[in-house]
N, C-alpha and C. Protein backbone atom coordinates (compact mmCIF):
# COMPACT_ATOMS: atom_id res chain seq x y z
N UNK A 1 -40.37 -5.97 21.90
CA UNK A 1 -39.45 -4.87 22.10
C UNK A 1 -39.11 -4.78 23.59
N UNK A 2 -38.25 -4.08 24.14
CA UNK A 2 -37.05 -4.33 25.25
C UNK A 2 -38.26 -3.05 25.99
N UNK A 3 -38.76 -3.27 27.25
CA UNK A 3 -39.25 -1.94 27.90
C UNK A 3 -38.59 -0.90 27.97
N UNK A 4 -39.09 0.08 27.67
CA UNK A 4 -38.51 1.49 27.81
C UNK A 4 -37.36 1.85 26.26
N UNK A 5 -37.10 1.15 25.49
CA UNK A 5 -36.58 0.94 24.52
C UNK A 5 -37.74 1.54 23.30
N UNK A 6 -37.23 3.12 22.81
CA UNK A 6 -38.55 3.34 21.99
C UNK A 6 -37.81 4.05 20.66
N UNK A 7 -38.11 4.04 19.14
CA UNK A 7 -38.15 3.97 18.69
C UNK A 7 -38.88 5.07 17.67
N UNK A 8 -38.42 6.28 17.06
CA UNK A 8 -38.83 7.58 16.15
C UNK A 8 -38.46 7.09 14.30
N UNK A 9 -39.34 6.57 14.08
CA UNK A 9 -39.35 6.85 12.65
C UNK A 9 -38.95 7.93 11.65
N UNK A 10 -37.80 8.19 11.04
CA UNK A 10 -37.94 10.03 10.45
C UNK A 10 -38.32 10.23 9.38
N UNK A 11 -38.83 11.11 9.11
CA UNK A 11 -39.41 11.64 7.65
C UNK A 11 -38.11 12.15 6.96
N UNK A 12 -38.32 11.83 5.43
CA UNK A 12 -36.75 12.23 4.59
C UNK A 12 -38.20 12.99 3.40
N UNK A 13 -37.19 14.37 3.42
CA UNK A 13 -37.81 15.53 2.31
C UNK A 13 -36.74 15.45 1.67
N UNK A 14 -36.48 14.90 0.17
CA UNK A 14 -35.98 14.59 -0.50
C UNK A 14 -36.51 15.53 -2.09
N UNK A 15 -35.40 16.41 -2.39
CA UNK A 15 -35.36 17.03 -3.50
C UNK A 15 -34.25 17.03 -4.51
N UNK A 16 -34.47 17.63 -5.50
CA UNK A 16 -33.13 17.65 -6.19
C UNK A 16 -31.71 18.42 -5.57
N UNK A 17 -31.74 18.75 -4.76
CA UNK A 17 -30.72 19.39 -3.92
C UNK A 17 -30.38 18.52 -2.66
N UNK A 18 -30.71 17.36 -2.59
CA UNK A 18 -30.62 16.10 -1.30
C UNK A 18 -31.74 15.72 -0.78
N UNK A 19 -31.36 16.65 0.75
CA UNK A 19 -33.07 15.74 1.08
C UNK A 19 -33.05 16.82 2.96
N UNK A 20 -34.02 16.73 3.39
CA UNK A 20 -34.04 17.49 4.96
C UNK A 20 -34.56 16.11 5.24
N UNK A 21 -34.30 16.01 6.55
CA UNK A 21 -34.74 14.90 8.26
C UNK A 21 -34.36 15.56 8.99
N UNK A 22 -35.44 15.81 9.90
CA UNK A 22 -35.51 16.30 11.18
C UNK A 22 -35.15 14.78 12.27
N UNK A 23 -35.06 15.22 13.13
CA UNK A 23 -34.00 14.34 14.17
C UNK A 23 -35.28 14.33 15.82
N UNK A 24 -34.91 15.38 16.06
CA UNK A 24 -34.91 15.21 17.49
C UNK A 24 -35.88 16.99 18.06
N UNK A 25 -36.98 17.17 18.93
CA UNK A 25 -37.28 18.45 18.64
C UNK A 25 -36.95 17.72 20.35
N UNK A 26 -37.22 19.38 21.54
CA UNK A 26 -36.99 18.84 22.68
C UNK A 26 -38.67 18.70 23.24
N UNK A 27 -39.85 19.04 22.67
CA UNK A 27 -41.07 18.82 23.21
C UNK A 27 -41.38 17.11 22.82
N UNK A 28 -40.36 16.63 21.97
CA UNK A 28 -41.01 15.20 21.75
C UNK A 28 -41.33 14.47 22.77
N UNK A 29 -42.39 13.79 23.08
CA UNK A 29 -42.22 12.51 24.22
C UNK A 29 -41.09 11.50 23.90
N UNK A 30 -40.68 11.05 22.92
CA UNK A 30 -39.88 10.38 22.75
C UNK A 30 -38.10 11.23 23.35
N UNK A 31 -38.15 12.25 23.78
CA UNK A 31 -37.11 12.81 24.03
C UNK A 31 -37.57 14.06 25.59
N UNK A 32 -38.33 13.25 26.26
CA UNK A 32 -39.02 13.90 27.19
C UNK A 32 -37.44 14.08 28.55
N UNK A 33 -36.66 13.15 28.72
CA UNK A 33 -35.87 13.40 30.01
C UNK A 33 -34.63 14.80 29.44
N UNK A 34 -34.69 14.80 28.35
CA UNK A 34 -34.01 16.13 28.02
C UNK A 34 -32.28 15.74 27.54
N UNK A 35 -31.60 16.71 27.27
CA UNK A 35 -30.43 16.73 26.92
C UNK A 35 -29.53 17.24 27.69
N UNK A 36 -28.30 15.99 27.19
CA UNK A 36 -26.98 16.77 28.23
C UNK A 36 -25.76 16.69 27.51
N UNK A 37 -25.41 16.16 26.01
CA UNK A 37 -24.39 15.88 25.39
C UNK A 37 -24.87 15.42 23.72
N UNK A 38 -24.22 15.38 22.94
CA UNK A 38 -24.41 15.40 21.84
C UNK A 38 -23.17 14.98 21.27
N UNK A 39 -22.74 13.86 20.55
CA UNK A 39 -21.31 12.64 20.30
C UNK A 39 -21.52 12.47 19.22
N UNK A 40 -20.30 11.97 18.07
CA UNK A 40 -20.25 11.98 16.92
C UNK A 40 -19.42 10.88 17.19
N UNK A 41 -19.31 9.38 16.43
CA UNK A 41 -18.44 8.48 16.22
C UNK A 41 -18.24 7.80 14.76
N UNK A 42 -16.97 8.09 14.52
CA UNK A 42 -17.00 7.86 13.01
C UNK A 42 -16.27 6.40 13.49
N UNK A 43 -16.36 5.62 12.43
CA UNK A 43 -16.04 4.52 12.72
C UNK A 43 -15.95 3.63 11.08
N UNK A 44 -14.87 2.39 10.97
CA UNK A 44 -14.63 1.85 10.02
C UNK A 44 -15.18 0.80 9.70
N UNK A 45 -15.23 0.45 8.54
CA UNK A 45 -15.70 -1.06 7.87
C UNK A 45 -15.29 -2.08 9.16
N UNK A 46 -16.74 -2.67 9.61
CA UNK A 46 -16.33 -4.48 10.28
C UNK A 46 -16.10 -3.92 11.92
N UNK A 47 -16.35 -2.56 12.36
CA UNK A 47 -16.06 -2.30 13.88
C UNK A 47 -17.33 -2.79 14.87
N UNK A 48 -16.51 -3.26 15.67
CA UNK A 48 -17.79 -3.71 16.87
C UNK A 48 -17.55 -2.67 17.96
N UNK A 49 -18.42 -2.22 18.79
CA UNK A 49 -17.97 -1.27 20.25
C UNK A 49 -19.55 -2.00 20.44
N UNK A 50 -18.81 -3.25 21.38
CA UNK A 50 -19.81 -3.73 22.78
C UNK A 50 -18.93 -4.28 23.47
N UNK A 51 -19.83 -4.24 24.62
CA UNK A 51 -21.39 -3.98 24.99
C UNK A 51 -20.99 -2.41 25.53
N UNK A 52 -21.89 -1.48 26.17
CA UNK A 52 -22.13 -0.45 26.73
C UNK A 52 -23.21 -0.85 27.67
N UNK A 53 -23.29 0.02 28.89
CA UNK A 53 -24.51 0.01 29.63
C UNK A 53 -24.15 1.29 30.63
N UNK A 54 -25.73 1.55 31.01
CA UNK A 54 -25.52 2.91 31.93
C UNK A 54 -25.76 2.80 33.00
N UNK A 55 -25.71 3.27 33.97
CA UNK A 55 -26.92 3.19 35.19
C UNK A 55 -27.93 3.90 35.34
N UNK A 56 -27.86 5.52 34.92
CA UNK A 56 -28.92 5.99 35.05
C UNK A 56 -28.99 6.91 33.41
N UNK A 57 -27.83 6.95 32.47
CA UNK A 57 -27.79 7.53 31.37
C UNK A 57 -28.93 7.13 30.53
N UNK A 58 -29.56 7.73 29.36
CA UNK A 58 -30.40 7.47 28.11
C UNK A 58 -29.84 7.80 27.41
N UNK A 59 -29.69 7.08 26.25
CA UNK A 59 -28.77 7.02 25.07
C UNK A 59 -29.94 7.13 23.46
N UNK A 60 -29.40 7.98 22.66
CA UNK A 60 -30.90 8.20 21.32
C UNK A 60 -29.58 7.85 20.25
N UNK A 61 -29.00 7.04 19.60
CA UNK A 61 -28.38 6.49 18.92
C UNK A 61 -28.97 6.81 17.26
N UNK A 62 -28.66 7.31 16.40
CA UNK A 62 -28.74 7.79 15.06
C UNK A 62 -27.85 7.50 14.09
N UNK A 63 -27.99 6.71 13.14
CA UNK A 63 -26.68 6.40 11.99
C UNK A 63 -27.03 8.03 10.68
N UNK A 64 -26.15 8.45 10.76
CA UNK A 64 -26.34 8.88 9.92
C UNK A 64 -25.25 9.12 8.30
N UNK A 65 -24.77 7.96 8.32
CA UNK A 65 -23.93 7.68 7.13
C UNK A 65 -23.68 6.34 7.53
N UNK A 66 -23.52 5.53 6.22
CA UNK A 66 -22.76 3.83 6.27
C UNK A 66 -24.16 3.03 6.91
N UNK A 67 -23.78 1.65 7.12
CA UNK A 67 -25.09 1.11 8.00
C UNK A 67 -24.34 0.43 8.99
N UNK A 68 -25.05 -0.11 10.19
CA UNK A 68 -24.76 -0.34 11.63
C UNK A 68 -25.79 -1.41 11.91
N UNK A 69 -25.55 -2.37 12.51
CA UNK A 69 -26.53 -3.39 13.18
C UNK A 69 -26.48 -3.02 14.17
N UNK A 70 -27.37 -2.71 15.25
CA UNK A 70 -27.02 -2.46 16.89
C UNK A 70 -27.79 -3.49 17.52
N UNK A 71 -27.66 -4.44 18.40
CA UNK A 71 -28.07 -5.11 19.59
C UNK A 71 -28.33 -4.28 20.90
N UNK A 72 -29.69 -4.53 21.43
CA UNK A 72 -29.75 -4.73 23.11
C UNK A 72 -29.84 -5.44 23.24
N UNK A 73 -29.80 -5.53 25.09
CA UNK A 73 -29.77 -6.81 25.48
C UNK A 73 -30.29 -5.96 26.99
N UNK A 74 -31.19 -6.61 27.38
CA UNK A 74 -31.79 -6.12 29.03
C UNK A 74 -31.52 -6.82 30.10
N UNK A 75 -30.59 -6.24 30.93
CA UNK A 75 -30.13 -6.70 31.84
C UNK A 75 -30.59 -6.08 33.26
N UNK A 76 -32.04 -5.45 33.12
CA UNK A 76 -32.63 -5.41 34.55
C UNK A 76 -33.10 -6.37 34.82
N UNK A 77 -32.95 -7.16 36.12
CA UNK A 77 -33.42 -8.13 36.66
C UNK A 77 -35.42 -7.63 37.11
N UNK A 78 -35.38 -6.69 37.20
CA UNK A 78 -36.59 -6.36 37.39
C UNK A 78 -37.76 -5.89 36.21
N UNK A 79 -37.23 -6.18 35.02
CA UNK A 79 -37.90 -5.42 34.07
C UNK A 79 -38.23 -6.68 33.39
N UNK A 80 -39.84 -6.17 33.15
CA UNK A 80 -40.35 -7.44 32.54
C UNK A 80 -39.42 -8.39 31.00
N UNK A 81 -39.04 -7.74 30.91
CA UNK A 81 -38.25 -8.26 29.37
C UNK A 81 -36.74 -8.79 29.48
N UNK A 82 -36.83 -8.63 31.05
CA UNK A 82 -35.23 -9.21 31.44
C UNK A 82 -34.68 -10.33 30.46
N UNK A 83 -33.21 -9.87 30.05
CA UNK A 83 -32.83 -10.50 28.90
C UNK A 83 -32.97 -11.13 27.43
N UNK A 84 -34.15 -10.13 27.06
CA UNK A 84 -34.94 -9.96 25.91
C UNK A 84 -33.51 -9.01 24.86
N UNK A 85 -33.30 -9.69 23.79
CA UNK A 85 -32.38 -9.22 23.17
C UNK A 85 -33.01 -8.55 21.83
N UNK A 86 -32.89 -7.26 21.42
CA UNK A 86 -33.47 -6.59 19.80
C UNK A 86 -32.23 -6.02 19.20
N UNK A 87 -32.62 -5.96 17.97
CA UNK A 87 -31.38 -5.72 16.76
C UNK A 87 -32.09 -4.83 15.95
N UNK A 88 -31.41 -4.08 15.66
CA UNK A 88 -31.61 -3.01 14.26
C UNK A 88 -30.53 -2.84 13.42
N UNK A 89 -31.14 -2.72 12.23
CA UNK A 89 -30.35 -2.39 10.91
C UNK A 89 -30.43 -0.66 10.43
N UNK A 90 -29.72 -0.28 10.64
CA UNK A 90 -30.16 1.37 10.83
C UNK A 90 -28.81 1.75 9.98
N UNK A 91 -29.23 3.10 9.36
CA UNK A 91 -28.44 4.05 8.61
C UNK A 91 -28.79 3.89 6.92
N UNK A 92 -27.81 4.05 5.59
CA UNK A 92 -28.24 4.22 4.63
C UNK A 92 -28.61 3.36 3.91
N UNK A 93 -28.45 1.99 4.18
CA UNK A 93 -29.36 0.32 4.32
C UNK A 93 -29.85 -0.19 5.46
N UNK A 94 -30.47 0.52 6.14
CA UNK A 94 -31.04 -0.03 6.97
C UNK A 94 -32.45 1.15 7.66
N UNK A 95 -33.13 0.87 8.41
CA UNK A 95 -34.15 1.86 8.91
C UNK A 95 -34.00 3.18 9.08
N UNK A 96 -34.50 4.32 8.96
CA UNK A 96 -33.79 6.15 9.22
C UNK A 96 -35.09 6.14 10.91
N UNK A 97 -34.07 5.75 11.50
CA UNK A 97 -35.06 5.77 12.77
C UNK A 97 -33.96 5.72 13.69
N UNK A 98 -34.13 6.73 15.06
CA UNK A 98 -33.45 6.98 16.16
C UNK A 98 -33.73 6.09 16.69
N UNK A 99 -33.12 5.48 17.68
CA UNK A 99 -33.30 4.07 19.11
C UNK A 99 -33.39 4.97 20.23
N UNK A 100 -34.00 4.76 21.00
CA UNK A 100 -34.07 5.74 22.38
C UNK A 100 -33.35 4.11 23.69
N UNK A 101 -32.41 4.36 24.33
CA UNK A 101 -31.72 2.97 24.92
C UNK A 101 -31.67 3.66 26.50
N UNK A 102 -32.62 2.83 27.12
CA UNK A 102 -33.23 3.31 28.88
C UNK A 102 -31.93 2.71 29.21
N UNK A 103 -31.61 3.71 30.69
CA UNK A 103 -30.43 2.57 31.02
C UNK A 103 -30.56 1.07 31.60
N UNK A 104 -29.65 0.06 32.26
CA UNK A 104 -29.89 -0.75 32.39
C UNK A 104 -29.53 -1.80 30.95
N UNK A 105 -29.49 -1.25 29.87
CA UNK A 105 -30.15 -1.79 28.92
C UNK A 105 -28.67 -1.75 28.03
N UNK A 106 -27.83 -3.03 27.77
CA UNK A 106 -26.78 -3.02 27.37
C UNK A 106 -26.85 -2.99 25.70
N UNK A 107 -25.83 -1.93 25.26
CA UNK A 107 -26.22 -1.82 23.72
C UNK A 107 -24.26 -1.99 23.23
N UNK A 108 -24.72 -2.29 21.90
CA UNK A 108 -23.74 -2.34 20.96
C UNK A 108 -24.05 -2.33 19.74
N UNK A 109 -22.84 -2.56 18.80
CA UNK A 109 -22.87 -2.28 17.27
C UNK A 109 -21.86 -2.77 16.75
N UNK A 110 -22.22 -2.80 15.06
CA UNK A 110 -20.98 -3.27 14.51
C UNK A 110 -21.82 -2.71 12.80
N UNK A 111 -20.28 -2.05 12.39
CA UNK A 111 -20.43 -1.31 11.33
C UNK A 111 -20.73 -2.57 10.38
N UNK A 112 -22.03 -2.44 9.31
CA UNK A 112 -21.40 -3.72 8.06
C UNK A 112 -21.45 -2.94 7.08
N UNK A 113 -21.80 -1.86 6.88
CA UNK A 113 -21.45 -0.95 5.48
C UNK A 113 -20.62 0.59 5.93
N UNK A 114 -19.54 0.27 5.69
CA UNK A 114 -18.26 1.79 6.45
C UNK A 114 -17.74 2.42 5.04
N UNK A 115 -17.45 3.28 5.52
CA UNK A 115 -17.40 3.86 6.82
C UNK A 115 -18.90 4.43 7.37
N UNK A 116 -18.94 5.19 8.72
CA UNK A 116 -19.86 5.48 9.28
C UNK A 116 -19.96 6.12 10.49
N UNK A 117 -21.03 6.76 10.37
CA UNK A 117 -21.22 7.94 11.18
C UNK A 117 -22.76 7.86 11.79
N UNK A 118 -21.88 7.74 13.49
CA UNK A 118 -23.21 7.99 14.68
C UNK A 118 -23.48 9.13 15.28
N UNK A 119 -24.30 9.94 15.03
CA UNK A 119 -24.80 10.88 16.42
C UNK A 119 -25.20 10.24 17.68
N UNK A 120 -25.20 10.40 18.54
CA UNK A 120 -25.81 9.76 19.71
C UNK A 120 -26.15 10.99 20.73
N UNK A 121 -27.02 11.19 21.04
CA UNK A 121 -27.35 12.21 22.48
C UNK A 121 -27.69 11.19 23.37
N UNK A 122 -27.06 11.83 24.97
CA UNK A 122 -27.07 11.09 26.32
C UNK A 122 -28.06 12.37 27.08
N UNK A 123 -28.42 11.65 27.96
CA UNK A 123 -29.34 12.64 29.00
C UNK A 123 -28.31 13.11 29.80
N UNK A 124 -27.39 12.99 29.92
CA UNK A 124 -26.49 13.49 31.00
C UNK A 124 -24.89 13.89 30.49
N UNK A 125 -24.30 14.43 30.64
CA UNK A 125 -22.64 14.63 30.48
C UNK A 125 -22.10 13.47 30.44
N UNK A 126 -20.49 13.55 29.76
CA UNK A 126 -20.22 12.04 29.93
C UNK A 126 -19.61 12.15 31.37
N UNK A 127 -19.81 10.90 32.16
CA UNK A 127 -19.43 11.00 34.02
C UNK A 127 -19.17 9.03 33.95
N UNK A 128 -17.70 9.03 34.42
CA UNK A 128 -16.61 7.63 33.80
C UNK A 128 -17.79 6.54 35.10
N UNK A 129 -17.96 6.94 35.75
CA UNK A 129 -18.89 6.25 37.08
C UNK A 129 -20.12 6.09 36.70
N UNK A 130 -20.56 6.68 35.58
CA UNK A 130 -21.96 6.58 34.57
C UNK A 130 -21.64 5.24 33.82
N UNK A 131 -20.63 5.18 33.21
CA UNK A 131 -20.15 4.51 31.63
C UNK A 131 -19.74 2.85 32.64
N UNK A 132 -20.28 1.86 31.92
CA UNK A 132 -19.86 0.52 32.27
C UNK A 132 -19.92 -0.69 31.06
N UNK A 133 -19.43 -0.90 30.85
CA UNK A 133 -18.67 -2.29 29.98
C UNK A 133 -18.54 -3.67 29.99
N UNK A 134 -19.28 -4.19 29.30
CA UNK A 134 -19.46 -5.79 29.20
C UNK A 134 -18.66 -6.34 27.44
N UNK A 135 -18.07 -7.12 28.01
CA UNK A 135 -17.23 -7.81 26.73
C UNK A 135 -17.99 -8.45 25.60
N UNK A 136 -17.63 -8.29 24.78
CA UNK A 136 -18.59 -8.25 23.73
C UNK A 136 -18.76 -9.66 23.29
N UNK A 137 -18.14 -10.69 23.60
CA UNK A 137 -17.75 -12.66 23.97
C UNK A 137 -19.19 -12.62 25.05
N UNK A 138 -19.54 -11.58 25.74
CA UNK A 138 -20.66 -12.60 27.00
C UNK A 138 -20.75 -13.33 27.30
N UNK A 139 -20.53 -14.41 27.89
CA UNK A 139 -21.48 -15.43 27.59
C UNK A 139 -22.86 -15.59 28.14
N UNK A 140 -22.89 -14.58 29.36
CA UNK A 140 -24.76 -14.75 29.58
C UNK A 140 -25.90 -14.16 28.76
N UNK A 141 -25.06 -12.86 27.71
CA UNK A 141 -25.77 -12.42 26.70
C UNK A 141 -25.84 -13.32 25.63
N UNK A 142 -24.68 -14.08 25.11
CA UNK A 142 -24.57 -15.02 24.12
C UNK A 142 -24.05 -14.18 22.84
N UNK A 143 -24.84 -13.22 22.83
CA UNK A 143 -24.28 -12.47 20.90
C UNK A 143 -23.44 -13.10 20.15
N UNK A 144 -23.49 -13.05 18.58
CA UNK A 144 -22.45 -13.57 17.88
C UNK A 144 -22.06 -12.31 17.24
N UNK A 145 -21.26 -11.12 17.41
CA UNK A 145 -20.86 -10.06 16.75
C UNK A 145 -20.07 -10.93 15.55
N UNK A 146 -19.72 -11.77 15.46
CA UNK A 146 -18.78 -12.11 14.05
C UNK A 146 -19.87 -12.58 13.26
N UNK A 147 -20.90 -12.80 13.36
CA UNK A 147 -22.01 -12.91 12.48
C UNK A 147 -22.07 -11.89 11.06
N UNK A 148 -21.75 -12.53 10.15
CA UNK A 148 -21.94 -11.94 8.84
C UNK A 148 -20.39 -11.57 8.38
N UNK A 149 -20.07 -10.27 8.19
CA UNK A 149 -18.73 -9.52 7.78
C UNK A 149 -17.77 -9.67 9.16
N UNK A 150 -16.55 -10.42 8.81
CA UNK A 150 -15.82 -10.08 9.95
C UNK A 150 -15.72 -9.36 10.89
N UNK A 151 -15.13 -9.18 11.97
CA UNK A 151 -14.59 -7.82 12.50
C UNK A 151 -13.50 -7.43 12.32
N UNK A 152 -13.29 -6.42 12.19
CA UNK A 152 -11.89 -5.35 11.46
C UNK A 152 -11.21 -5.89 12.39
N UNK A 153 -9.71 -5.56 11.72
CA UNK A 153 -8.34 -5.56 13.10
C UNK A 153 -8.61 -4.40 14.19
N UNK A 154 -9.70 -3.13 13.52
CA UNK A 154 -9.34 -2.12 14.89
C UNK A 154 -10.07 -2.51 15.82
N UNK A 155 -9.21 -2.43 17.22
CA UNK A 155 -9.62 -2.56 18.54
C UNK A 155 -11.04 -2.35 18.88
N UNK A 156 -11.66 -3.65 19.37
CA UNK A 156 -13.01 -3.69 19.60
C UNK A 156 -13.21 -3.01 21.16
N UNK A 157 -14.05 -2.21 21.42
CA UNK A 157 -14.19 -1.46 22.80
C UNK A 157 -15.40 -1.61 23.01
C-alpha cells in the first residue's frame, strides 16, 4: 500500500427498508486533519478523470452508487513507496470502503458500472493553486485507463 494512503472498511445495516452505513465521524483517526469541503460527482458509463494530485490537499473518495476502479500512483520522490501504483474496485461491485489519498499522491478513476456517484471530502476548500493535473496517457506513470470497458466519448479531465 502507497504511504499515508489509508483505507475505512464500512459496516452496511441492512433491513427490509434498505440498509444504514455510516461514512465518516470527525474523531476518527482515519479522518484526523479534519474537513473543509464535501463534492458530489455524478458521472457516466466508461468516464476516466485522471490523473489529479494535490500539494498539500487530502482527498477521502467514496462511491456511493455504480462501481469505479480508482488508481494511485506516488509521486513523492521522498516517500518510501515512490511510484508504487494501487487500484481499487469500490462502490456497488466493488469494496464499501472510503480511500483516504495524502497529497503528493496522484489519483484517478474510471467508471465500469454507470452511472455513478462519488462523495469525496478534501481537507481544505477548493483553491485552483491547490488542484494539479497529469494526463491520463503518462508515460512515467504508465496506466492503461482503456483497460477493460472503453472510455466514453465524454471528455476525459
Amino acid at each position: 500500500m502507497i504511504d499515508g494512503v489509508m483505507i475505512k472498511k464500512l459496516v452496511t445495516h441492512p433491513d427490509e427498508r434498505g440498509y444504514f452505513r455510516e461514512m465518516i465521524r470527525k474523531t476518527d483517526e482515519f479522518f484526523k486533519e479534519g474537513f473543509g469541503q464535501v463534492s458530489n460527482s455524478h458521472m457516466v458509463d466508461g468516464v476516466v478523470k485522471a490523473w489529479h494530485i494535490h500539494v498539500t490537499q487530502i482527498d477521502w473518495w467514496y462511491a456511493v452508487s455504480g462501481t469505479i476502479k480508482m488508481a494511485l500512483y506516488d509521486k513523492r520522490v521522498s516517500s518510501p513507496t515512490y511510484k508504487e501504483l494501487n487500484e481499487f474496485t469500490i462502490g456497488d461491485h466493488g469494496q464499501q470502503i472510503i480511500v483516504k489519498i495524502p497529497p503528493g499522491v496522484a489519483h484517478g478513476l474510471k467508471v465500469i458500472e454507470g452511472p455513478s456517484e462519488l462523495v469525496y471530502v478534501t481537507s481544505g476548500i477548493y483553491d485552483p493553486k491547490e488542484e494539479g493535473r497529469i494526463s491520463y496517457d503518462d508515460p512515467d506513470i504508465g496506466y492503461d485507463w482503456v483497460q477493460g470497458k472503453p472510455i466514453s466519448n465524454t471528455k476525459i479531465t
